[in-house]
Protein backbone atom coordinates (compact mmCIF):
# COMPACT_ATOMS: atom_id res chain seq x y z
CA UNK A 1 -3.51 17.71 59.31
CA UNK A 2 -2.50 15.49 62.01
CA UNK A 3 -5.98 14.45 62.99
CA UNK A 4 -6.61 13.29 58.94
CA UNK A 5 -3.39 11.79 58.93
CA UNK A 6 -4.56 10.01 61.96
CA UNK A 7 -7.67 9.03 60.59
CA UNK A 8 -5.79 7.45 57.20
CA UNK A 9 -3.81 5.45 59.69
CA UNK A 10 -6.86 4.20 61.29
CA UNK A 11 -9.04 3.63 57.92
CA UNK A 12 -5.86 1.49 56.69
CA UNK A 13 -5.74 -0.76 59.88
CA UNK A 14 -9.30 -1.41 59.20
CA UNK A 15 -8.92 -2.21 56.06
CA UNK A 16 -5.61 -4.79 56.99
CA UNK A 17 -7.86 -6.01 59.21
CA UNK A 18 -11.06 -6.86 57.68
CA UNK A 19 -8.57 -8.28 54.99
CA UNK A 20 -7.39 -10.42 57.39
CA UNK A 21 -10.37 -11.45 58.21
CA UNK A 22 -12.05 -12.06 55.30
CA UNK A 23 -8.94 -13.59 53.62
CA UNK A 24 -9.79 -17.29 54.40
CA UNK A 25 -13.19 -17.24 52.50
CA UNK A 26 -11.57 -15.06 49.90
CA UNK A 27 -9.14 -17.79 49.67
CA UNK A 28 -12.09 -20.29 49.61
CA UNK A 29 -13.63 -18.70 46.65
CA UNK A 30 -10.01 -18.48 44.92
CA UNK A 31 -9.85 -22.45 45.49
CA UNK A 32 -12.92 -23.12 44.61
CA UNK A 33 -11.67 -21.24 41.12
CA UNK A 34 -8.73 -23.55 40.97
CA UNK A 35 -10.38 -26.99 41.73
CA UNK A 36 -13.19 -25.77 39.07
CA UNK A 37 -9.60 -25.57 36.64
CA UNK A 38 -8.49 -29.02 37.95
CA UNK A 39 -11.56 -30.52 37.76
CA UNK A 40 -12.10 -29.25 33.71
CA UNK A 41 -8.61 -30.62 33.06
CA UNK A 42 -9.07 -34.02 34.13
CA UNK A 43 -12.62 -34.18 32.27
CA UNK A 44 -10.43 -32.86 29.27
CA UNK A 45 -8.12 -36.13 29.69
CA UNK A 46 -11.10 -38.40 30.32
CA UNK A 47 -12.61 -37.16 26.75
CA UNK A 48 -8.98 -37.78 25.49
CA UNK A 49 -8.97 -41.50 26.98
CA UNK A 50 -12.33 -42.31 25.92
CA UNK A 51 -11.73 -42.19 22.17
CA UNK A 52 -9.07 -44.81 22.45
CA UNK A 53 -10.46 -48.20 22.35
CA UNK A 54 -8.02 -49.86 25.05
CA UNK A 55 -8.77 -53.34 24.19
CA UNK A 56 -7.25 -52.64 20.94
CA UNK A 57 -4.03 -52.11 22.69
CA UNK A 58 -3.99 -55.41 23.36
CA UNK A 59 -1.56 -57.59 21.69
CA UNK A 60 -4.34 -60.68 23.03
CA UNK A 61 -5.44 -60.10 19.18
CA UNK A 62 -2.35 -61.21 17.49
CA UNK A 63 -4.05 -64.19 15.91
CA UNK A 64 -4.65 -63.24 11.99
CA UNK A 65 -3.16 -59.82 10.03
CA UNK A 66 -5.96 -58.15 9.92
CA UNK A 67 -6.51 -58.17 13.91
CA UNK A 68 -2.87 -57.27 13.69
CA UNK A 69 -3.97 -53.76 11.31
CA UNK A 70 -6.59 -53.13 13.79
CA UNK A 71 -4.33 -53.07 16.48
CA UNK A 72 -1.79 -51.51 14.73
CA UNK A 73 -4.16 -48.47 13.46
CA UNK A 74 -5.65 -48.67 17.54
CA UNK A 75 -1.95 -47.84 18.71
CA UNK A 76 -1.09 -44.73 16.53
CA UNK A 77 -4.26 -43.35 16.74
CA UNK A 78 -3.90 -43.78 20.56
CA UNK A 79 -0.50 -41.84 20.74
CA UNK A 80 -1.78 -38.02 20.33
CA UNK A 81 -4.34 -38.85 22.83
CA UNK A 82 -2.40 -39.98 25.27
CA UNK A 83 -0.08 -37.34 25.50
CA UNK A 84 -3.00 -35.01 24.86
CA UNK A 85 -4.61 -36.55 28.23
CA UNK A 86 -0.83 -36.48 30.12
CA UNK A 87 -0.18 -32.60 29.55
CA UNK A 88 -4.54 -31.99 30.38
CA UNK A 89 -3.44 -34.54 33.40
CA UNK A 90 -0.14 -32.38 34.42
CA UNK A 91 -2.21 -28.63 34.49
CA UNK A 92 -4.78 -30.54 36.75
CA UNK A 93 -2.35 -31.32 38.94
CA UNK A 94 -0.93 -27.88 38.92
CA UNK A 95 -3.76 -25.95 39.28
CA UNK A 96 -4.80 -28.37 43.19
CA UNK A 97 -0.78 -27.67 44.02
CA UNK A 98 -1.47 -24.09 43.51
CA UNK A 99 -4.48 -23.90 45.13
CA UNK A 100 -3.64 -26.16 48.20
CA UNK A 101 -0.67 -23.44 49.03
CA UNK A 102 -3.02 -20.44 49.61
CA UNK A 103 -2.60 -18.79 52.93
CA UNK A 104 -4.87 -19.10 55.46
CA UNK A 105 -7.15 -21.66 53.56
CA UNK A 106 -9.45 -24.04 55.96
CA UNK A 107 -6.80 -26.94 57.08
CA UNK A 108 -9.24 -29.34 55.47
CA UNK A 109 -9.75 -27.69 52.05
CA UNK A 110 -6.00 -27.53 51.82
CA UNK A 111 -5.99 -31.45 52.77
CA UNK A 112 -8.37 -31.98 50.37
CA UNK A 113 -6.78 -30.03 47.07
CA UNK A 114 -3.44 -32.02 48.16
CA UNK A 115 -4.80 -35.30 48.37
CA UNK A 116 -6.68 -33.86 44.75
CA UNK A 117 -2.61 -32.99 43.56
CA UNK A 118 -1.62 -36.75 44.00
CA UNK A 119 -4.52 -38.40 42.40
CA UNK A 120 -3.80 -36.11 38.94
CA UNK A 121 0.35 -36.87 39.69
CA UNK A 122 -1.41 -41.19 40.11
CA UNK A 123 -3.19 -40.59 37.20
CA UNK A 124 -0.56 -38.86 35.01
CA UNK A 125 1.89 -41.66 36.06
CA UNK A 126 -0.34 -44.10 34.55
CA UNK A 127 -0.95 -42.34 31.72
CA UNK A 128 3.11 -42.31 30.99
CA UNK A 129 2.89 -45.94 31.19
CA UNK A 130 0.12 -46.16 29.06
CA UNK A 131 2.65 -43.82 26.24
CA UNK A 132 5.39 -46.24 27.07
CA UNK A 133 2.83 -49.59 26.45
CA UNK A 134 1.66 -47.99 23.41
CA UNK A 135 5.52 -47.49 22.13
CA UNK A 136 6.75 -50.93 22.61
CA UNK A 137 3.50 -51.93 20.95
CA UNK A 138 3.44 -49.93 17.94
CA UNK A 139 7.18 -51.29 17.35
CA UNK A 140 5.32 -54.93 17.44
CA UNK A 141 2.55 -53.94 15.37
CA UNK A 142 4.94 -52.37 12.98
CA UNK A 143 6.86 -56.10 12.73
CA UNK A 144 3.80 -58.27 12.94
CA UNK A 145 2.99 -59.11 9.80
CA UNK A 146 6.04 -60.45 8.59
CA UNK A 147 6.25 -61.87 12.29
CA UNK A 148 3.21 -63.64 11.55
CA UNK A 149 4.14 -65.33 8.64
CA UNK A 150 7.17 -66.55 9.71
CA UNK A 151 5.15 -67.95 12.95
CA UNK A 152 2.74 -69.30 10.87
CA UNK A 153 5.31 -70.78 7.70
CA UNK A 154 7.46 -72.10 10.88
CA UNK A 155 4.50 -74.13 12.03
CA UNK A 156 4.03 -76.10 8.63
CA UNK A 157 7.90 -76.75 8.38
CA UNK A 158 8.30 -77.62 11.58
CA UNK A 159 5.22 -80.36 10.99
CA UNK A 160 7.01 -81.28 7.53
CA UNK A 161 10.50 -81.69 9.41
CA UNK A 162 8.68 -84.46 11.88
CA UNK A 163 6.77 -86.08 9.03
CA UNK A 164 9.90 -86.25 6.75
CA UNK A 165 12.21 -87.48 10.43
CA UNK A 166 9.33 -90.22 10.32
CA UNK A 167 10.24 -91.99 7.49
CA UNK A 168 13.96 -91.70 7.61
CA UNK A 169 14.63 -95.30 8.09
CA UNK A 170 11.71 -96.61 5.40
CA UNK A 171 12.63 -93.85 2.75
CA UNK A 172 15.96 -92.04 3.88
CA UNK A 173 16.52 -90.45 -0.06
CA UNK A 174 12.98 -89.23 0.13
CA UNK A 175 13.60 -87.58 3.74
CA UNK A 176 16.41 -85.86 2.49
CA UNK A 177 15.30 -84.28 -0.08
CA UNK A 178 12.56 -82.93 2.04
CA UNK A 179 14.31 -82.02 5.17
CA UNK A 180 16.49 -79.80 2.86
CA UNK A 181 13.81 -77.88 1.05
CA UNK A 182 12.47 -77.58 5.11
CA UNK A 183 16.13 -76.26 5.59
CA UNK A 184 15.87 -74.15 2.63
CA UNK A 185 12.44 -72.66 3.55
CA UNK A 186 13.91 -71.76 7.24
CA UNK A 187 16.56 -70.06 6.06
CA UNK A 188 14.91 -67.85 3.96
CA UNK A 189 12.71 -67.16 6.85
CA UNK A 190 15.92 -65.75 9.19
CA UNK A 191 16.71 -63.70 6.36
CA UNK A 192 13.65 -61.43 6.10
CA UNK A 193 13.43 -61.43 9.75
CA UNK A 194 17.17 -60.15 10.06
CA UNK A 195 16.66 -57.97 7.17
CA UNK A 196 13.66 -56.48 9.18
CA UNK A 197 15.58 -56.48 12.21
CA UNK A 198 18.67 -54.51 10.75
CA UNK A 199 16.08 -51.73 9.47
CA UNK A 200 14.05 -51.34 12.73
CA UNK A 201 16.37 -52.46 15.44
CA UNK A 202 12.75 -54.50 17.13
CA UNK A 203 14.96 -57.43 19.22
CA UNK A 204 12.35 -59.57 19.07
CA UNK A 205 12.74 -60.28 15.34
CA UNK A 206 16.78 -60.48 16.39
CA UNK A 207 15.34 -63.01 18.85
CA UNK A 208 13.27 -65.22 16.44
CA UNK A 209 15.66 -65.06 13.56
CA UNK A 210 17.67 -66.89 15.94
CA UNK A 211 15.17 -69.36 17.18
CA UNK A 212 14.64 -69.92 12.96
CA UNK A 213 18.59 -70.37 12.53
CA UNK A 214 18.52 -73.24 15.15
CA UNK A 215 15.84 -74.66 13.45
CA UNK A 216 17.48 -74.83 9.91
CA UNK A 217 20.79 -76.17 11.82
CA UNK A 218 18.83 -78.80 12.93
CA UNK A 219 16.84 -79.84 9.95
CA UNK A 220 20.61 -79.93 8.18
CA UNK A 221 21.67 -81.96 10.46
CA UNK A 222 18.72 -84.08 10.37
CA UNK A 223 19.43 -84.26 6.23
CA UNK A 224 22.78 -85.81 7.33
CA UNK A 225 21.68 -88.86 8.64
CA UNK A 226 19.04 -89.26 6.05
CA UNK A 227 21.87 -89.34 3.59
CA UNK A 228 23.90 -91.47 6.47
CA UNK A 229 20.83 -94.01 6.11
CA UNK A 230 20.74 -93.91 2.79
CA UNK A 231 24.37 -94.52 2.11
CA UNK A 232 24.31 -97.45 4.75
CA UNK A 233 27.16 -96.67 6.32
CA UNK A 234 26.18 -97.54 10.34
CA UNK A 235 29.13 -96.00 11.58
CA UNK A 236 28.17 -92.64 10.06
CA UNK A 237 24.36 -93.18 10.98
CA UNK A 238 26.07 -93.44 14.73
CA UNK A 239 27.92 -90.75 14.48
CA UNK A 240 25.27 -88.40 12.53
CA UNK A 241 22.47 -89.71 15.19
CA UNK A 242 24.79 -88.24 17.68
CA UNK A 243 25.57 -84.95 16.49
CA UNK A 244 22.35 -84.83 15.71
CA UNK A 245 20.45 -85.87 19.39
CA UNK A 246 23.07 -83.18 21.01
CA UNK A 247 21.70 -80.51 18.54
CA UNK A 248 18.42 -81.59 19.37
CA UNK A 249 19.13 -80.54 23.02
CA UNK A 250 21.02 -77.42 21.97
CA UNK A 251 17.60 -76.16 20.06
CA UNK A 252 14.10 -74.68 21.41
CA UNK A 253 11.78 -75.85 19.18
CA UNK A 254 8.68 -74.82 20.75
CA UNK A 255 9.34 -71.48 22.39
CA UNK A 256 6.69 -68.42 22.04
CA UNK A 257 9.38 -65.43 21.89
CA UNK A 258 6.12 -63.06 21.30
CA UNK A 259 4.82 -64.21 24.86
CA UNK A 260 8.42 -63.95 26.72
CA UNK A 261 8.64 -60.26 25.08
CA UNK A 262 5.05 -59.15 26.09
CA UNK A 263 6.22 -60.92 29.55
CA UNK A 264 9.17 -59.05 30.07
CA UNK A 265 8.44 -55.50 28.48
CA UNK A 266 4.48 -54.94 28.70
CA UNK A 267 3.66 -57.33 32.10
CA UNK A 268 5.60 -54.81 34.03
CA UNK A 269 3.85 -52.17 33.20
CA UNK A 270 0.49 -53.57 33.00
CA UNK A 271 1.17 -54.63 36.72
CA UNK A 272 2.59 -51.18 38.07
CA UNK A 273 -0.06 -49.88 36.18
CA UNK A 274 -2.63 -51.67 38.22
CA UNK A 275 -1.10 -50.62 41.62
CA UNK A 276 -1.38 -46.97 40.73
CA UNK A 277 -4.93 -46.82 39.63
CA UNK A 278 -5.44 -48.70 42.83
CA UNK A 279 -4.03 -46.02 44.48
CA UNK A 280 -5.26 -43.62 42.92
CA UNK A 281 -8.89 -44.65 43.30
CA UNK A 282 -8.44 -45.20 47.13
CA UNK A 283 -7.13 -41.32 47.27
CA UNK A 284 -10.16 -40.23 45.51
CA UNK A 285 -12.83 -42.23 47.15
CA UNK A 286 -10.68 -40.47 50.24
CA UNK A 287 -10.54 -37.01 48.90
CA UNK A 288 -14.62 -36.88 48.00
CA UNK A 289 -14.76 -38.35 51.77
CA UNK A 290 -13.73 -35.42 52.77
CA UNK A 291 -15.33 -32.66 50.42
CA UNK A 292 -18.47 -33.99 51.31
CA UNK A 293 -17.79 -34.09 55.34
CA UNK A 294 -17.09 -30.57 55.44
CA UNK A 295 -19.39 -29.12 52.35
C-alpha cells in the first residue's frame, strides 16, 4: 500500500513536471490561438472600413446640393460601420492582452502580442475619432442645404448691395428702394437659419444667422443715406455716412463660418488622427520586425 502510494506520488511529480516543461510551447500554441482571434478581428474591421468611401466624408465637396446628398447619404451609411469596426477593433485588442499575459510564454512572443495590444488600442482610437468626425458631419450635412442657399442667395445680395451703394449719389431714390428689398431678402434669410437653428441646436447656423443679421443692419443703414441723399439734407448725409462707415467696421462681410467650423471642430481631429495612424504603423512595422526575427 505504501509502495503504490509511493509510486502515485512519483507518477504525479512527473506529470507536474513534464507540465512544467512543456507549458511554454503549450502556451505557444494557446497564443498562437489568440493572435489567430486578433488577427480575424482586425480583418473583420478592415472589411467594415472598406465599404465606407472616406472621401465622401469629406466636407471638400460642399460645392452644389447634390454633392451635399452624397455626402450626407456617405456619413450615415458610414456610422454602423464604424462602430461595427470599433467593437471588431476592441475584441482584437483583447484577445493580444490576453494572450500576452500567459505564463511562461517566450519573452519575445509576449513582446510581440503587447506591442500587437497597442496597435488594435492605436487603431480603435482612430476609429473613435473617425465616429466623432462622422457626428459633427452628419449634423452639417443635415443643415447644408438650407446652408447652401443662404451662402449662395447671400452672394447675389451682397453683389446687389455694392451695385445699388454705387449709384447712391447719381440715383439715391433708386438705391433705396433696392438696398431695402436687399434688406428684406437678408432678413428672411436669418429667419430660416434661426428657425433651423432652434430645431437642431447646429451653432453654425446660430453663427451665420448672425453674420446675415449684420448684413441686413448694414444694408438699412446703407438705405438711410440713400434717403439722406435723396432728401438733400448734407447734414444728415454726414451724419448717416458716419453711422454708417462705423457699421461698416462693426460687420464681417466676407467671412467663411463653414471653414472656421471645419477648422475648429474637424482639423483637430483630422490632425490627432494622423499622429495615431503614424503611430500605429511604426508599432506594426515594429511588431512584424519581430515575428519574423524569431519565427
Amino acid at each position: 500500500m505504501r509502495a503504490a502510494t509511493l509510486l502515485a506520488g512519483t507518477v504525479l511529480v512527473l506529470l507536474a513536471a513534464l507540465t512544467w516543461f512543456t507549458l511554454p510551447w503549450l502556451q505557444t500554441r494557446r497564443a498562437d490561438l489568440l493572435l489567430a482571434d486578433a488577427n480575424g478581428h482586425i480583418e473583420s474591421a478592415n472589411r467594415s472600413l472598406a465599404e465606407i468611401d472616406i472621401d465622401l466624408l469629406s466636407p471638400e465637396g460642399f460645392t452644389s446640393l447634390e454633392e451635399i446628398d452624397k455626402a450626407r447619404e456617405a456619413v450615415a451609411a458610414a456610422g454602423p460601420r464604424l462602430e461595427e469596426s470599433t467593437a471588431e477593433v476592441d475584441k482584437a485588442e483583447a484577445a493580444a492582452e490576453k494572450g500576452s499575459g500567459l505564463l511562461r510564454l517566450p519573452d519575445w512572443y509576449a513582446d510581440y502580442l503587447r506591442k500587437k495590444q497597442e496597435v488594435a488600442k492605436l487603431r480603435g482610437r482612430q476609429l473613435r475619432l473617425l465616429e466623432d468626425a462622422a457626428g459633427k458631419l452628419e449634423e452639417l450635412y443635415q443643415a447644408a442645404p438650407l446652408m447652401f442657399q443662404a451662402m449662395e442667395e447671400m452672394d447675389r445680395l451682397l453683389g446687389r448691395f455694392e451695385s445699388a451703394m454705387d449709384t447712391t449719389q447719381d440715383d439715391p431714390v433708386g438705391a433705396a428702394a433696392a438696398l431695402d428689398e436687399v434688406s428684406r431678402s437678408m432678413r428672411a434669410i436669418q429667419q430660416r437659419l434661426e428657425d433651423l437653428y432652434a430645431r437642431s441646436g447646429f451653432i453654425l447656423l446660430q453663427h451665420m444667422a448672425d453674420n446675415v443679421r449684420s448684413n441686413a443692419e448694414l444694408a438699412e443703414q446703407s438705405k438711410l443715406l440713400a434717403d439722406a441723399v435723396a432728401g438733400g439734407d448734407q447734414s444728415l448725409v454726414q451724419q448717416t455716412a458716419s453711422d454708417l462707415e462705423n457699421h461698416l467696421m462693426e460687420t464681417d462681410i466676407g467671412i467663411d463660418y463653414l471653414q472656421l467650423w471645419l477648422d475648429t471642430e474637424i482639423k483637430p481631429l483630422k490632425s490627432e488622427y494622423e499622429v495615431l495612424r503614424s503611430r500605429q504603423q511604426q508599432l506594426d512595422q515594429e511588431a512584424a520586425e519581430l515575428f519574423h526575427e524569431h519565427r
